[in-house]
Each structure stands twice: as structure tokens, then as C-alpha cells.
C-alpha atoms as a PDB file:
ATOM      1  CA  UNK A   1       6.287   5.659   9.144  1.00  0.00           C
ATOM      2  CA  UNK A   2       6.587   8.476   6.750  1.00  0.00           C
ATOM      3  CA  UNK A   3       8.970   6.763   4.797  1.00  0.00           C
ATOM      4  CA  UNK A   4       7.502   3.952   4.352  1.00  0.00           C
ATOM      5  CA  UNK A   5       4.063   5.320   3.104  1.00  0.00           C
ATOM      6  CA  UNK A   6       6.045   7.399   0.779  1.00  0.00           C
ATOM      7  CA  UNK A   7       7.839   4.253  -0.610  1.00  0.00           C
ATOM      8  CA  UNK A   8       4.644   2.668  -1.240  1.00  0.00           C
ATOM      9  CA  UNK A   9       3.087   5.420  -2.690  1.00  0.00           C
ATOM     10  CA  UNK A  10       6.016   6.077  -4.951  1.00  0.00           C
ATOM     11  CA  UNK A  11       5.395   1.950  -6.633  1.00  0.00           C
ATOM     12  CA  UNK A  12       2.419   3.890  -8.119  1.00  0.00           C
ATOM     13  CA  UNK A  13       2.741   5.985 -11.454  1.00  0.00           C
ATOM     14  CA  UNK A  14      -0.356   8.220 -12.340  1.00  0.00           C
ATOM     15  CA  UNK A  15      -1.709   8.316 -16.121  1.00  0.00           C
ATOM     16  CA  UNK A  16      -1.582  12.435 -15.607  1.00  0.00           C
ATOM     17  CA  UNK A  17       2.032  12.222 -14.806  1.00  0.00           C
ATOM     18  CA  UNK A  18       1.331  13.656 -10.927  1.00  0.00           C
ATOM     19  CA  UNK A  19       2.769  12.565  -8.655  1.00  0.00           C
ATOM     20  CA  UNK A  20       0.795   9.695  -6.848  1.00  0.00           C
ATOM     21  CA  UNK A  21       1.120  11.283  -3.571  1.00  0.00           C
ATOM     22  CA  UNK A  22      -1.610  14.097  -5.068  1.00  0.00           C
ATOM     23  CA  UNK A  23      -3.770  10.908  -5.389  1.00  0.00           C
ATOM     24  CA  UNK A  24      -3.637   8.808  -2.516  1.00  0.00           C
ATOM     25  CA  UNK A  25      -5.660   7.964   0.398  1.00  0.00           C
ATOM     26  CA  UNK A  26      -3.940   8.593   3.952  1.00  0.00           C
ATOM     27  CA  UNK A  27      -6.494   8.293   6.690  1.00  0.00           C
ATOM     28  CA  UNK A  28      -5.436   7.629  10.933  1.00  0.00           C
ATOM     29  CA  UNK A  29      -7.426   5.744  12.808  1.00  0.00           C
ATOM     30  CA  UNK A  30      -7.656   4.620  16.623  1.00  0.00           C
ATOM     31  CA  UNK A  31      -8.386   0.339  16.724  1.00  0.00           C
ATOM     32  CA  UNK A  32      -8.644  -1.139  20.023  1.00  0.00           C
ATOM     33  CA  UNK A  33      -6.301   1.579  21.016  1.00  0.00           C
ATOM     34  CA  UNK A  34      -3.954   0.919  18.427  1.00  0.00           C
ATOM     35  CA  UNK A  35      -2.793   3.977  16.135  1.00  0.00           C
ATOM     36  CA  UNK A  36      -3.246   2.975  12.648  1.00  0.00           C
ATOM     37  CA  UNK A  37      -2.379   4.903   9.710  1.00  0.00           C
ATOM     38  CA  UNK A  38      -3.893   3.591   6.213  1.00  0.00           C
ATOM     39  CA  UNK A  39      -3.322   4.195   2.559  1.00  0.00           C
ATOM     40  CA  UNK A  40      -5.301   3.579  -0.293  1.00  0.00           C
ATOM     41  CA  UNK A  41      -3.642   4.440  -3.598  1.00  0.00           C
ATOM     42  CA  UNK A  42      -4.085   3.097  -7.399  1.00  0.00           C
ATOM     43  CA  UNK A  43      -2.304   3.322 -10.859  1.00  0.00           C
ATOM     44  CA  UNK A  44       0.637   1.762 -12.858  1.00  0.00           C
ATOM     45  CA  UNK A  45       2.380  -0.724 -10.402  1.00  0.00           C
ATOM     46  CA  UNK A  46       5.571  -0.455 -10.780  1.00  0.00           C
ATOM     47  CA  UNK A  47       6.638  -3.410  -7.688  1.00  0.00           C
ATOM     48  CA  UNK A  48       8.741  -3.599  -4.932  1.00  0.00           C
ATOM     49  CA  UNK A  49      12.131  -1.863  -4.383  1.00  0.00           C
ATOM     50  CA  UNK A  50      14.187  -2.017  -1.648  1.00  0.00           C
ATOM     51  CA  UNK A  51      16.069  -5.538  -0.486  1.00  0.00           C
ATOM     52  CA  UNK A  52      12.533  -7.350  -1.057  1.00  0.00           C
ATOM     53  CA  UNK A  53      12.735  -6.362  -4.616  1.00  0.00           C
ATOM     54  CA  UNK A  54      15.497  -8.822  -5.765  1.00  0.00           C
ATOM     55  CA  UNK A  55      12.866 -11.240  -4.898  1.00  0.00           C
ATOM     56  CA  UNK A  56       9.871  -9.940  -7.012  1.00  0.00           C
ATOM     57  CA  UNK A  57       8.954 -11.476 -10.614  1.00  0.00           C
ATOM     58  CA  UNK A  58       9.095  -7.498 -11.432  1.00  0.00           C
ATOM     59  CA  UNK A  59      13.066  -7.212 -10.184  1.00  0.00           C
ATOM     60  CA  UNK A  60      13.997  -6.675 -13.704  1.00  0.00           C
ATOM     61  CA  UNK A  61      14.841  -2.633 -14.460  1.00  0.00           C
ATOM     62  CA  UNK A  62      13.167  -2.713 -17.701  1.00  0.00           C
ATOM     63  CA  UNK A  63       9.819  -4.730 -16.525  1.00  0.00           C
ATOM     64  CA  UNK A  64       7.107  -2.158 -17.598  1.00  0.00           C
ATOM     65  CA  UNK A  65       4.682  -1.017 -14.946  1.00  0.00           C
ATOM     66  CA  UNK A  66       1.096  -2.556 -14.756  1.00  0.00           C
ATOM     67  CA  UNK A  67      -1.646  -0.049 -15.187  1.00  0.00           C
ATOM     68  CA  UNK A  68      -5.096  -0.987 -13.141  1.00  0.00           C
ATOM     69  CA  UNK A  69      -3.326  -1.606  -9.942  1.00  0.00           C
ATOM     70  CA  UNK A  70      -4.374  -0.615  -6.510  1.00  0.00           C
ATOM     71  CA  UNK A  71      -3.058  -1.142  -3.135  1.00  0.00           C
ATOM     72  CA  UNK A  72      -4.234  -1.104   0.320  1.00  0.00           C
ATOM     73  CA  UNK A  73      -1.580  -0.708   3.051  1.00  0.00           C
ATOM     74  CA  UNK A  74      -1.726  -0.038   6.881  1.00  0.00           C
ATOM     75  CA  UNK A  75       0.762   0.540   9.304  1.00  0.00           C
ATOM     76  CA  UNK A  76      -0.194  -0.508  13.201  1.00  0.00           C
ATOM     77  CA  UNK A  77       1.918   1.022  16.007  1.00  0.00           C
ATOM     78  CA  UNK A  78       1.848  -1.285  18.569  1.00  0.00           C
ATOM     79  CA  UNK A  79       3.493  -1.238  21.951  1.00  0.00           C
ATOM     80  CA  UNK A  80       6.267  -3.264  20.936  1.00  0.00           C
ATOM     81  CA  UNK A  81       6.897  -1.709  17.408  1.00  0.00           C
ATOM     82  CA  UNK A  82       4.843  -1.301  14.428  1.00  0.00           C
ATOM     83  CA  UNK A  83       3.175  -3.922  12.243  1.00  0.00           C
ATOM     84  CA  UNK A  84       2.742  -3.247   8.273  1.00  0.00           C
ATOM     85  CA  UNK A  85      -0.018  -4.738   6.025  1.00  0.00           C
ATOM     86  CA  UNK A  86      -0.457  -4.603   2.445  1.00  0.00           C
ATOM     87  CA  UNK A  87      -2.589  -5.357  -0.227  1.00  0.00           C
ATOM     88  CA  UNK A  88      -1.620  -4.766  -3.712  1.00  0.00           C
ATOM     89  CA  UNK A  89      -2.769  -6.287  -7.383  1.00  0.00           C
ATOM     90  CA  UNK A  90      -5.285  -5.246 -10.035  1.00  0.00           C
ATOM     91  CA  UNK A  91      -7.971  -2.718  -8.657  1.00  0.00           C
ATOM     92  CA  UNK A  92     -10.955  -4.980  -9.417  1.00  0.00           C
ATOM     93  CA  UNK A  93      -9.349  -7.618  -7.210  1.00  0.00           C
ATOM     94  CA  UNK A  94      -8.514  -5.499  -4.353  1.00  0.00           C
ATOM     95  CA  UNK A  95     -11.667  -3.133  -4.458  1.00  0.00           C
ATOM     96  CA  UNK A  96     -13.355  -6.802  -3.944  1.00  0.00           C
ATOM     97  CA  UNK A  97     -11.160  -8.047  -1.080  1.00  0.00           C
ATOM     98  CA  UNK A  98     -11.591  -4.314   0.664  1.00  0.00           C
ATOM     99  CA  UNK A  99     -13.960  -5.769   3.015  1.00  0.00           C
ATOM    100  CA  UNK A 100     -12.154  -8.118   4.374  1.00  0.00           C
ATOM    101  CA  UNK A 101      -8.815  -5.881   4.740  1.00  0.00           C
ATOM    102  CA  UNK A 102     -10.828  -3.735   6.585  1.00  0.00           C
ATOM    103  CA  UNK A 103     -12.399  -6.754   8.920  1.00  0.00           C
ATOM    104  CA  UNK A 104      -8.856  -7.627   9.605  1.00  0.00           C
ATOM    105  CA  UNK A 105      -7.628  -4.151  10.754  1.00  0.00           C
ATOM    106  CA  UNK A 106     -10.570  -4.271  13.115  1.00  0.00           C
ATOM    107  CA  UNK A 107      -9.818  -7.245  14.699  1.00  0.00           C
ATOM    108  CA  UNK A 108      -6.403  -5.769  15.515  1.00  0.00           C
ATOM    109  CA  UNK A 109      -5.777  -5.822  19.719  1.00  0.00           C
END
């Protein structure tokens, strides 16, 4: 789980050159008796890595990051393994879709 908050976390680039860790959100959480473990974290985007990278728009090394980005990511351990969600674009857009992120979590079972 650890690694894969830290590989979300790490898409972000902060405008004070900290590391984004320093400024994300981790918060746990017990849903319908589900452990869930959230992050909320904003900044320069900088997109996917990993094998699911080759199939971003943003695969190209030199695409520039995009400042005013925000995601919103959960991780649900379930009985038979975990579940991930994420939410990631410009902060405006995902600040306004935060409500229904959060409905969704709670209707997790």
C-alpha cells in the first residue's frame, strides 16, 4: 500500500520544490468494515509512470508537468485483496467532484 501512495504522491511536483509527500493528505478510515486509506494531494501533474504510462497522452519524457492539478486516491482492503480509486485533473474540477468521491467510498461493502 505504501508504495503505491508514494507513487502517486511522487506524480505531484510542489511550486516550493518540497517534496509533495510534506504536502499531502493521508487519512485511514473504517467503511462498512472495510480499511480504507485516502490521499488527497495537489500541484504540477506530472502523469502516470509505471506500465500504464506508455498509455498516457503524457508518456512523452519531455511533456512538461501541469500546474493546478489535484488528485484524490483511495485504497480499499478488502477480503479478497485491495481495490484502488483515483481521481486526478485540474483542482477546480476535482475539488467539485469531491462530493461524490466521497459518496462512492461510502457506499463501499
Amino acid at each position: 500500500m505504501d508504495a503505491n501512495l508514494d507513487r502517486w504522491i511522487g506524480q505531484f511536483l510542489q511550486a516550493d520544490g518540497k517534496p509533495s509527500k510534506s504536502a499531502a493528505k493521508i487519512a485511514k478510515q473504517t467503511i462498512h468494515g472495510l480499511q480504507v486509506t485516502t490521499v488527497d494531494v495537489s500541484g504540477a501533474y506530472t502523469g502516470m509512470g509505471g506500465p500504464m504510462g506508455a498509455f498516457s497522452s503524457r508518456a512523452k519524457a519531455d511533456a512538461p508537468a501541469m500546474p493546478g492539478y489535484r488528485m484524490l486516491a483511495a485504497i480499499a482492503e478488502g477480503p479478497e485483496g485491495s481495490v484502488f480509486f483515483k481521481c486526478a485533473g485540474p483542482a477546480k474540477t476535482v475539488a467539485a467532484n469531491r462530493p461524490a468521491f466521497d459518496k462512492m467510498l461510502a457506499s463501499l461493502q
